[in-house]
Protein backbone atom coordinates (compact mmCIF):
# COMPACT_ATOMS: atom_id res chain seq x y z
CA UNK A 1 0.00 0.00 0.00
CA UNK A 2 1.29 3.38 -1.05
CA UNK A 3 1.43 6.30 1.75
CA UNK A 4 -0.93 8.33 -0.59
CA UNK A 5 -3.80 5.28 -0.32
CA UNK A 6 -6.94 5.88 2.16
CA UNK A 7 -7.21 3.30 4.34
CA UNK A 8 -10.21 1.30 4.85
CA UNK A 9 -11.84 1.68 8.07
CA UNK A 10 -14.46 -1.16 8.98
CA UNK A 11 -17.33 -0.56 10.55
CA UNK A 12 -19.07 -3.26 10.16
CA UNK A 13 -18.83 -6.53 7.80
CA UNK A 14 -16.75 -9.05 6.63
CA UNK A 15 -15.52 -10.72 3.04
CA UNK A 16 -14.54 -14.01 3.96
CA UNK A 17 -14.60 -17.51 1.83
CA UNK A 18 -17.64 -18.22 2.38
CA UNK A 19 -20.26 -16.89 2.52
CA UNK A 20 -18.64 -14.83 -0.85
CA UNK A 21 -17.15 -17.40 -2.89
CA UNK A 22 -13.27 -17.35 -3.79
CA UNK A 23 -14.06 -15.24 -7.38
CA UNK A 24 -16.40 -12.78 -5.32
CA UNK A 25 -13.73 -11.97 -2.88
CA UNK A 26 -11.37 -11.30 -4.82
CA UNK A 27 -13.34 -8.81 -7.17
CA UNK A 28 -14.35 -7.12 -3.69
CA UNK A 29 -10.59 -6.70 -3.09
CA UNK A 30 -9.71 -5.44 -6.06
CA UNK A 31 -12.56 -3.29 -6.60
CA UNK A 32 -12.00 -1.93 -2.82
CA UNK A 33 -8.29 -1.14 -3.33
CA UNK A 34 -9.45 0.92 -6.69
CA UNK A 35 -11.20 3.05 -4.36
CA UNK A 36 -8.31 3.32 -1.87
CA UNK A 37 -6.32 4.28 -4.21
CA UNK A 38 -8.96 7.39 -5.14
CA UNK A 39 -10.33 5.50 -8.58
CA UNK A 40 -13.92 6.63 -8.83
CA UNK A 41 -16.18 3.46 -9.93
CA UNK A 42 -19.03 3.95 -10.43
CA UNK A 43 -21.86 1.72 -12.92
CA UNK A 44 -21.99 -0.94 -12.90
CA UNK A 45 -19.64 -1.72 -10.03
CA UNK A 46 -21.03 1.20 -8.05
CA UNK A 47 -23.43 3.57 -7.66
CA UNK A 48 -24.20 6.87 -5.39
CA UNK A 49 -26.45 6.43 -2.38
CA UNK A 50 -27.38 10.31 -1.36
CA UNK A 51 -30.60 8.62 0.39
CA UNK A 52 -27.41 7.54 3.47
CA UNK A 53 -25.37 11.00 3.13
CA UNK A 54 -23.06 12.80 0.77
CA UNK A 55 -19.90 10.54 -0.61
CA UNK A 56 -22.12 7.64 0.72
CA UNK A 57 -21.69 4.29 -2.62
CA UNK A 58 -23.18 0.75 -2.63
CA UNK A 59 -20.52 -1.60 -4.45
CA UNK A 60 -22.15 -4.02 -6.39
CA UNK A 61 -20.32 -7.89 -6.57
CA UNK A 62 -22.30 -10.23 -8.23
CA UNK A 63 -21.43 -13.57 -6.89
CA UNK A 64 -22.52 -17.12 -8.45
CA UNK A 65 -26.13 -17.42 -6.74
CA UNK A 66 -26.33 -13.82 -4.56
CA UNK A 67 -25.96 -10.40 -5.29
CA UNK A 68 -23.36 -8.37 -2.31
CA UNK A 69 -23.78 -4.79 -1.32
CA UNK A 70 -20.98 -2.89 0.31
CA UNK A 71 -22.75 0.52 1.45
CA UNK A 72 -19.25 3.06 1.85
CA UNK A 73 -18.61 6.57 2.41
CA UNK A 74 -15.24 8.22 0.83
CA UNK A 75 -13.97 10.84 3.27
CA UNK A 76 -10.44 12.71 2.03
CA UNK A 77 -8.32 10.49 4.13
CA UNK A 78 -10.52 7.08 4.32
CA UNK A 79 -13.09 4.63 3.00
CA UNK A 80 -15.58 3.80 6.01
CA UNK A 81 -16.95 0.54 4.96
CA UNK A 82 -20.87 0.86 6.68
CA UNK A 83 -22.50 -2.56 5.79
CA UNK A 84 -21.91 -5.92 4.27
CA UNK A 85 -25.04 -7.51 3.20
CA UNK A 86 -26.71 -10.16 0.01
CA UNK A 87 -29.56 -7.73 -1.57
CA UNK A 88 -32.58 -9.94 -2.59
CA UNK A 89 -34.97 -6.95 -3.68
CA UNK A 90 -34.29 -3.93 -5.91
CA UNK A 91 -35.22 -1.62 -3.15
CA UNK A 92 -31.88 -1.33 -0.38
CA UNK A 93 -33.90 -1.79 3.10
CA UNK A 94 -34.62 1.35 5.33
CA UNK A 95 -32.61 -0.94 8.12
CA UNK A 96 -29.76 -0.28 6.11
CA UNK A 97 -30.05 3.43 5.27
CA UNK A 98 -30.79 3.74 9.43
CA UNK A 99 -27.91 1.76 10.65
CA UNK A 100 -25.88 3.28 7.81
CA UNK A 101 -26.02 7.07 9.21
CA UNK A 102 -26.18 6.24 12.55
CA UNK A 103 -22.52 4.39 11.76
CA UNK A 104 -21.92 7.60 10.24
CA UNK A 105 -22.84 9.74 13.38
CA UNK A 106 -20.94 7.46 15.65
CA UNK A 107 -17.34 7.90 13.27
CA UNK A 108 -17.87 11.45 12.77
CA UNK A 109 -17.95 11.97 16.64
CA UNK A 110 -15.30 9.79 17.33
CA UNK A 111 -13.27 11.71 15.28
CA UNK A 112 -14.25 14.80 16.44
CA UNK A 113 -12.90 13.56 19.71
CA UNK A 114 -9.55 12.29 18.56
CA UNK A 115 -10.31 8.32 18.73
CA UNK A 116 -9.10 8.32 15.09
């Protein structure tokens, strides 16, 4: 990793063999080090999700039988990885948007108070 490459900061979620399969996994790795290294994806490997907040994406990895969503927001200095999850309807659950900001919240104040 270069020392001009934003970090990815995980706040929730995993990408592990399985539940992704081997192929999956490693299209989620390279498509996550694109972003660290400030390459904008966007369809169809991505696409903007203003209904969380502002810089807020949804990676898309189709995998042999499931469809993965990676809900991140780019920030200057990191990627905040928000939620891992297998999206079986069109429409991305309100859980999802809620727990998404409210991850949000909790690593904006945290850096606010230095835990970063």
């Amino acid at each position: 990793m270069s020392p001009y490459d934003k970090p990815l900061v995980w706040m929730h979620g995993e990408i592990l063999t399985p539940p992704f399969s081997k192929s999956a996994r490693i299209e989620t790795g390279y498509l996550l080090r694109q972003l660290q290294k400030g390459i904008v994806l966007s369809l169809p490997q991505s696409r903007p999700m203003p209904s969380i907040g502002t810089g807020c994406h949804e990676l898309r990895i189709n995998d042999e039988s499931i469809t993965w969503r990676i809900i991140y927001k780019i920030y200057s200095d990191a990627i905040l990885i928000l939620e891992v999850f297998d999206k079986k309807t069109n429409k991305t659950p309100t859980s999802v948007i809620d727990i998404c900001k409210q991850r949000i919240r909790r690593f904006d104040i945290d850096v606010k108070k230095g835990n970063r």
